[in-house]
Protein backbone atom coordinates (compact mmCIF):
# COMPACT_ATOMS: atom_id res chain seq x y z
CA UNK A 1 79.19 22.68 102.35
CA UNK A 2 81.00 26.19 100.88
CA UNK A 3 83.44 26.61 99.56
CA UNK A 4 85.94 29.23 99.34
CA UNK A 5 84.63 30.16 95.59
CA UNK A 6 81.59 30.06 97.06
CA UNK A 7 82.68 32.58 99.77
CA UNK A 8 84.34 34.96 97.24
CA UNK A 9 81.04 35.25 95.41
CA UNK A 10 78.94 36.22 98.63
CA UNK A 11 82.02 38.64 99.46
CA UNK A 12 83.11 39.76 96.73
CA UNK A 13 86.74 39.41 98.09
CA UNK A 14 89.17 36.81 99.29
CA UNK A 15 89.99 36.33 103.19
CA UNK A 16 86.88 38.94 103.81
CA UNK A 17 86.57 40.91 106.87
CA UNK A 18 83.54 40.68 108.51
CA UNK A 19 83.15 43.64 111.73
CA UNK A 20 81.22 42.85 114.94
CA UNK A 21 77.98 45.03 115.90
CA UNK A 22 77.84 43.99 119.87
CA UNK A 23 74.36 45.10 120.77
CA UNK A 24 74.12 46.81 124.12
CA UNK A 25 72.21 44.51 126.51
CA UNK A 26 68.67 43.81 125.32
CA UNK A 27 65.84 44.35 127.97
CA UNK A 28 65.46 41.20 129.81
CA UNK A 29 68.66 41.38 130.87
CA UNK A 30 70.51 42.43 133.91
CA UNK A 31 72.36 44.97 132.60
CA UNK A 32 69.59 46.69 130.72
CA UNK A 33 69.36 50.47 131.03
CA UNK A 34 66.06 50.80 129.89
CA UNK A 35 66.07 53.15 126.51
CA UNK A 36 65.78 50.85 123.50
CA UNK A 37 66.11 53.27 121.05
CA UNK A 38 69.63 54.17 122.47
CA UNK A 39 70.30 50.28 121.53
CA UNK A 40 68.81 50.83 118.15
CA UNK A 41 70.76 53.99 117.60
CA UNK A 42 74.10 52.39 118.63
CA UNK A 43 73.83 49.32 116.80
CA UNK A 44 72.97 51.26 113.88
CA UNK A 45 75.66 54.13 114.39
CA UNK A 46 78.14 50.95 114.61
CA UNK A 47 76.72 49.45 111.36
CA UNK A 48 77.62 52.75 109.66
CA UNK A 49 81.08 52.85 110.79
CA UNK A 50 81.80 49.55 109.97
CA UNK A 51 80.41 49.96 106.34
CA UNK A 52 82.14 53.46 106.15
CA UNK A 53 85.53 51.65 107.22
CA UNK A 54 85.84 48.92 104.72
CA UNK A 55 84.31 46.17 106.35
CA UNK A 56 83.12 43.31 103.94
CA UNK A 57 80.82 41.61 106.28
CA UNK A 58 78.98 42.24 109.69
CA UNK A 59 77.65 39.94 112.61
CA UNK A 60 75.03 41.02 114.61
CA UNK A 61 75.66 39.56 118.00
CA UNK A 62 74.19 39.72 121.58
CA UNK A 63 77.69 40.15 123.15
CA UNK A 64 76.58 42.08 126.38
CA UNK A 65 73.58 39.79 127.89
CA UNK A 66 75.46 38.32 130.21
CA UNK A 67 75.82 36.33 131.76
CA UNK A 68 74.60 33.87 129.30
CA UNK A 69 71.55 31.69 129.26
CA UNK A 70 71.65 28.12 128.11
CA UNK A 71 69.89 27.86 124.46
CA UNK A 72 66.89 26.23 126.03
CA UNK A 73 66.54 29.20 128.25
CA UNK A 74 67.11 31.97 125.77
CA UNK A 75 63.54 33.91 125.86
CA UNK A 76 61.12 35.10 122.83
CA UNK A 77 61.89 38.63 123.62
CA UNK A 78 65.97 38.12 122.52
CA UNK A 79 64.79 36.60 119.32
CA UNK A 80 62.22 39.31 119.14
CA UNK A 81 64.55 42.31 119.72
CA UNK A 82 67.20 40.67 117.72
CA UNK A 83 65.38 40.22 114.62
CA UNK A 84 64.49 44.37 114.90
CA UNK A 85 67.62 45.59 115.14
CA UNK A 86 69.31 43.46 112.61
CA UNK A 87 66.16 44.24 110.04
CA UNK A 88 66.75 48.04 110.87
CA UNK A 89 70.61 47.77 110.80
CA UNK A 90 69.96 45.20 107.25
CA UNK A 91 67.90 48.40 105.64
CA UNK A 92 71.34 51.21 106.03
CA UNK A 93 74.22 48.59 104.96
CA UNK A 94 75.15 46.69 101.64
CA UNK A 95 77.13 44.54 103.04
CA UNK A 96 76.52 40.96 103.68
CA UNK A 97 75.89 40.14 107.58
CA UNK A 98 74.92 37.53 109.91
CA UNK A 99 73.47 36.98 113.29
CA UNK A 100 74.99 35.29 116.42
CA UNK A 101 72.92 34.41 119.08
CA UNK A 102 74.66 33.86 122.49
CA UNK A 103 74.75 31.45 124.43
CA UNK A 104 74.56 28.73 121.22
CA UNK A 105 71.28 29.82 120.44
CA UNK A 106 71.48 28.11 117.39
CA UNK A 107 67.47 27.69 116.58
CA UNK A 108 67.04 31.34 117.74
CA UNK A 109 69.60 33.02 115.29
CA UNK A 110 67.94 30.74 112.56
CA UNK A 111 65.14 31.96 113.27
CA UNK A 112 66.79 35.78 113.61
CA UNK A 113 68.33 35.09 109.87
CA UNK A 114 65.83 33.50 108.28
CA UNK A 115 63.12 36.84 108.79
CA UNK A 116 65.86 38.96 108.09
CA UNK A 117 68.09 37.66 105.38
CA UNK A 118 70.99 37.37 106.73
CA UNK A 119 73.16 34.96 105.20
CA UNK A 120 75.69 32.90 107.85
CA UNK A 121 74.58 31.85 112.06
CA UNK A 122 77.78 31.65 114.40
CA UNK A 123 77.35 28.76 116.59
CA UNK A 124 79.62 27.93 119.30
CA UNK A 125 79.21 24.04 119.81
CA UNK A 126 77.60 22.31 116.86
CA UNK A 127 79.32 18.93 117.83
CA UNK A 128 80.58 17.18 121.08
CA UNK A 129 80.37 19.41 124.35
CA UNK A 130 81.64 21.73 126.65
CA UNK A 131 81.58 23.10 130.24
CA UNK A 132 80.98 27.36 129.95
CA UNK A 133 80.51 29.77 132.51
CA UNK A 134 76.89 29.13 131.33
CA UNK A 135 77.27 25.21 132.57
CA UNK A 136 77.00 22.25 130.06
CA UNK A 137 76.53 23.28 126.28
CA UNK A 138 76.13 20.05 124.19
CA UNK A 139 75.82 19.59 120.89
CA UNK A 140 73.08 21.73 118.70
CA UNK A 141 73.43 20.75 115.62
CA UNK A 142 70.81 17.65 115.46
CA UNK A 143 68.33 19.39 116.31
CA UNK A 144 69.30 22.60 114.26
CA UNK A 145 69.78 21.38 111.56
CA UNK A 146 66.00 19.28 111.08
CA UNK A 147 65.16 22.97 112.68
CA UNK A 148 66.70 24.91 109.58
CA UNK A 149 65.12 22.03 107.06
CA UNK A 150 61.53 22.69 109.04
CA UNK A 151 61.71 26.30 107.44
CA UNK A 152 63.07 25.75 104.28
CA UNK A 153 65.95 27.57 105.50
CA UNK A 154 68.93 25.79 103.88
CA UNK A 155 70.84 28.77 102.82
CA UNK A 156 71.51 30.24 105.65
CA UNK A 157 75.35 28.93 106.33
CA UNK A 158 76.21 27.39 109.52
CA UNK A 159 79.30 28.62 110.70
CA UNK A 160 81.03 26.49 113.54
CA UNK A 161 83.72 27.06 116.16
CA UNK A 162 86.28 24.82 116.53
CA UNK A 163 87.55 24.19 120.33
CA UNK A 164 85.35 27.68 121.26
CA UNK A 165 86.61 29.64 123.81
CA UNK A 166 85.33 30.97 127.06
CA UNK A 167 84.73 26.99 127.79
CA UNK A 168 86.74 23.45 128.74
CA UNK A 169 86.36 20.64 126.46
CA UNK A 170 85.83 17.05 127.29
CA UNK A 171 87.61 15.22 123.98
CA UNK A 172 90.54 17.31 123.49
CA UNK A 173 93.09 14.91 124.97
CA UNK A 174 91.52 11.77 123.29
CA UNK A 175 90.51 12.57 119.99
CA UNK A 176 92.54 13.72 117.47
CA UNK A 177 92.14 17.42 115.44
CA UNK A 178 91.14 15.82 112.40
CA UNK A 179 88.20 13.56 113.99
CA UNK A 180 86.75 17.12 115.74
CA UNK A 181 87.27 18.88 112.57
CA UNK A 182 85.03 16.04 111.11
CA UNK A 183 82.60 16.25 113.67
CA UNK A 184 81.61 19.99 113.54
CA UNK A 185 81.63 19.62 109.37
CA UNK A 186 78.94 16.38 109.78
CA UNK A 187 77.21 18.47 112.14
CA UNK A 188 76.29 20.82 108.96
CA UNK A 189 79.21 23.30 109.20
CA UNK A 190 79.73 25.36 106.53
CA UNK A 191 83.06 26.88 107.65
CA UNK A 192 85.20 26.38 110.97
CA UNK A 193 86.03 29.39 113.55
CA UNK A 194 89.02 29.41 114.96
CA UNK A 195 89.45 31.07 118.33
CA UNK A 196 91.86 31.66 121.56
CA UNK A 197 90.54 31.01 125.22
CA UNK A 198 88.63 34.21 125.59
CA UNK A 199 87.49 37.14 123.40
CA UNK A 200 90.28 39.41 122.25
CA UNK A 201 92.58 36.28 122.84
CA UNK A 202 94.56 34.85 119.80
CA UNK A 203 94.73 31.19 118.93
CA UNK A 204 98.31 30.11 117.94
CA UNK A 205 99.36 30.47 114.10
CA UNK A 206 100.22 26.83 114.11
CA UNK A 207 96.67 25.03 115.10
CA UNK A 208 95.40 27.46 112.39
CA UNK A 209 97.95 25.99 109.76
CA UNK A 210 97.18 22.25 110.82
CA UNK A 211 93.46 23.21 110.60
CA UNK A 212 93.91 24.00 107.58
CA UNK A 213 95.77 20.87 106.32
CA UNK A 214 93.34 18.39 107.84
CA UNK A 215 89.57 20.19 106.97
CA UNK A 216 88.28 21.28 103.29
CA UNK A 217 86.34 23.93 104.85
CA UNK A 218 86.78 27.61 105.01
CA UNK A 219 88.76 28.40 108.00
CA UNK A 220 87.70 31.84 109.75
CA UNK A 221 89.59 33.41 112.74
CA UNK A 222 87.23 34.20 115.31
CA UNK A 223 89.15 36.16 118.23
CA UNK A 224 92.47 38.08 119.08
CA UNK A 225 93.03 39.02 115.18
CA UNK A 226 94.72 42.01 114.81
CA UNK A 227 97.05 43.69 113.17
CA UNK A 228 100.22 42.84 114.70
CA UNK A 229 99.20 39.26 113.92
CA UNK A 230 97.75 39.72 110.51
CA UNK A 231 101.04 38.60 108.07
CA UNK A 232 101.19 35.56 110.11
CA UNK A 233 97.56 34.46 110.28
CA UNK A 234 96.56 35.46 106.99
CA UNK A 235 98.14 32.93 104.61
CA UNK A 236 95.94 29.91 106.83
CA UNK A 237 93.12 31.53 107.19
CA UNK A 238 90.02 32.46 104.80
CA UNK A 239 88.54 34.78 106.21
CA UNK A 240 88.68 36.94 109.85
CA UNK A 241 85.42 37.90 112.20
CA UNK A 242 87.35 40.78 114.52
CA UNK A 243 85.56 43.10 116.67
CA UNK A 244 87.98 44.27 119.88
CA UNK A 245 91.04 45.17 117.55
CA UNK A 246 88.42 47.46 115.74
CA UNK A 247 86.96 49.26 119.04
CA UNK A 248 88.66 52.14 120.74
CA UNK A 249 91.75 51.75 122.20
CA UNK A 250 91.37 48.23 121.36
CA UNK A 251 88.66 47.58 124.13
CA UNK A 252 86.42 45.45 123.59
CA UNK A 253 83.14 47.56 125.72
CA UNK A 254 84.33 50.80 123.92
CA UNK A 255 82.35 51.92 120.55
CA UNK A 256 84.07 50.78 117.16
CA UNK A 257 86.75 53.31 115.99
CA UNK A 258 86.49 54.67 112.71
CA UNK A 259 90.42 54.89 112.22
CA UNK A 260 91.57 51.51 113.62
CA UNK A 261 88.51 50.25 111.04
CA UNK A 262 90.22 51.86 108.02
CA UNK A 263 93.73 50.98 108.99
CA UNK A 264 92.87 47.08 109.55
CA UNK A 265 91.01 47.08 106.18
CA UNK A 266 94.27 49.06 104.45
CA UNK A 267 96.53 46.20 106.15
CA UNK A 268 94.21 43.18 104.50
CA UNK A 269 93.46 45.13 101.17
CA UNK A 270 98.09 45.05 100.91
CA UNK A 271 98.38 41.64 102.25
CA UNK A 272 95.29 40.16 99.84
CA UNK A 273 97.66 41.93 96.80
């Protein structure tokens, strides 16, 4: 388990900001356009901008393969291409960063992390289940976590949604928060992501505060954060993984704006004071 000492010392900072680098879609994928190097050079160009905005953290993250593959189908050449760009984007930064692997490719981005150093996974469902637009996505932390052990990977954080979005959830209606809360933390969580239904979307201020009155762990917000949200969020929350509110014009396919990224980081930097 961390805690949030534990996550001032790898950031350096209270309630740290950590930026999203959305690849463009990696070859094997539909959307492909077939110049790799223009991926490399993106991701990279993103990486800087990030950095040169204030950022604390980033999270490499395949957020354009879609649609999705189920983690059993997720091929050698994502984990492959993955592992290259975040070793090349690793070698320009100074920054701490991790690696998200969709759809819950949990073993994958271990794998990603662990040859590159990166120092937290997001995983979408380490506990319990839920229907996506990928179908079924059950429970990966078992087998990730005796995965992690096999490499002598330990340090490499686990960090786990809570409810995810983009999915519907079997157990919300007969379980309460608390027993969920438990579930992804047994399941080797090192911190809990907080999200709305869909990317860019919110959750509401108040399952954040209960969250946060019923779990020991870190509590991250992991969509929708912005800065018209920001004074309300930020007293529940330990930390914030953003990436729309930081692209142009707030969208979420446009490249990350250099100005928006320095006037977040401004807004935090006052409210942390």
């Amino acid at each position: 388990m961390i805690s949030n000492e534990k996550m001032r010392t790898l950031f350096k900072t209270d309630k740290p900001v950590i930026g999203m680098v959305h690849l463009m879609p990696l070859p094997g994928t539909p959307n492909y356009k077939g110049s790799l190097q223009q991926i490399i050079d993106f991701a990279c160009h993103e990486a800087e901008t990030l950095q040169a905005g204030g950022v604390d953290g980033l999270q490499v993250e395949n957020q354009f393969d879609r649609p999705y593959l189920k983690p059993a189908d997720i091929g050698y050449e994502t984990v492959a291409y993955m592992t290259m760009i975040t070793t090349l984007v690793s070698q320009i930064i100074h920054i701490p960063y991790g690696v998200h692997v969709m759809m819950n490719g949990i073993e994958q981005a271990i794998a990603v992390a662990h040859s590159t150093n990166a120092k937290w996974i997001r995983v979408y469902e380490l506990a319990n289940a839920y229907i996506s637009n990928s179908g079924l996505i059950e429970a990966a932390g078992p087998k990730a976590l005796r995965y992690r052990s096999m490499l002598g990977a330990d340090d490499i954080m686990l960090w786990g949604d809570f409810h995810v979005k983009h999915g519907s959830h079997f157990i919300v209606n007969d379980r309460p928060v608390e027993e969920l809360a438990h579930d992804v933390q047994s399941c080797g969580a090192a911190a809990l992501i907080l999200t709305g239904t869909s990317t860019g979307k919110a959750p509401a201020v108040e399952d954040a505060k209960f969250i946060k009155q019923v779990s020991s762990l870190p509590l991250l917000i992991g969509s929708g954060f912005n800065s018209a949200n920001a004074s309300a969020f930020l007293p529940y929350i330990d930390g914030i993984i953003v990436g729309s509110a930081l692209k142009k014009d707030g969208i979420l396919e446009n490249p990350t704006d250099l100005d928006r990224v320095t006037a977040m980081m401004d807004l935090i930097k006052n409210q942390r004071s």
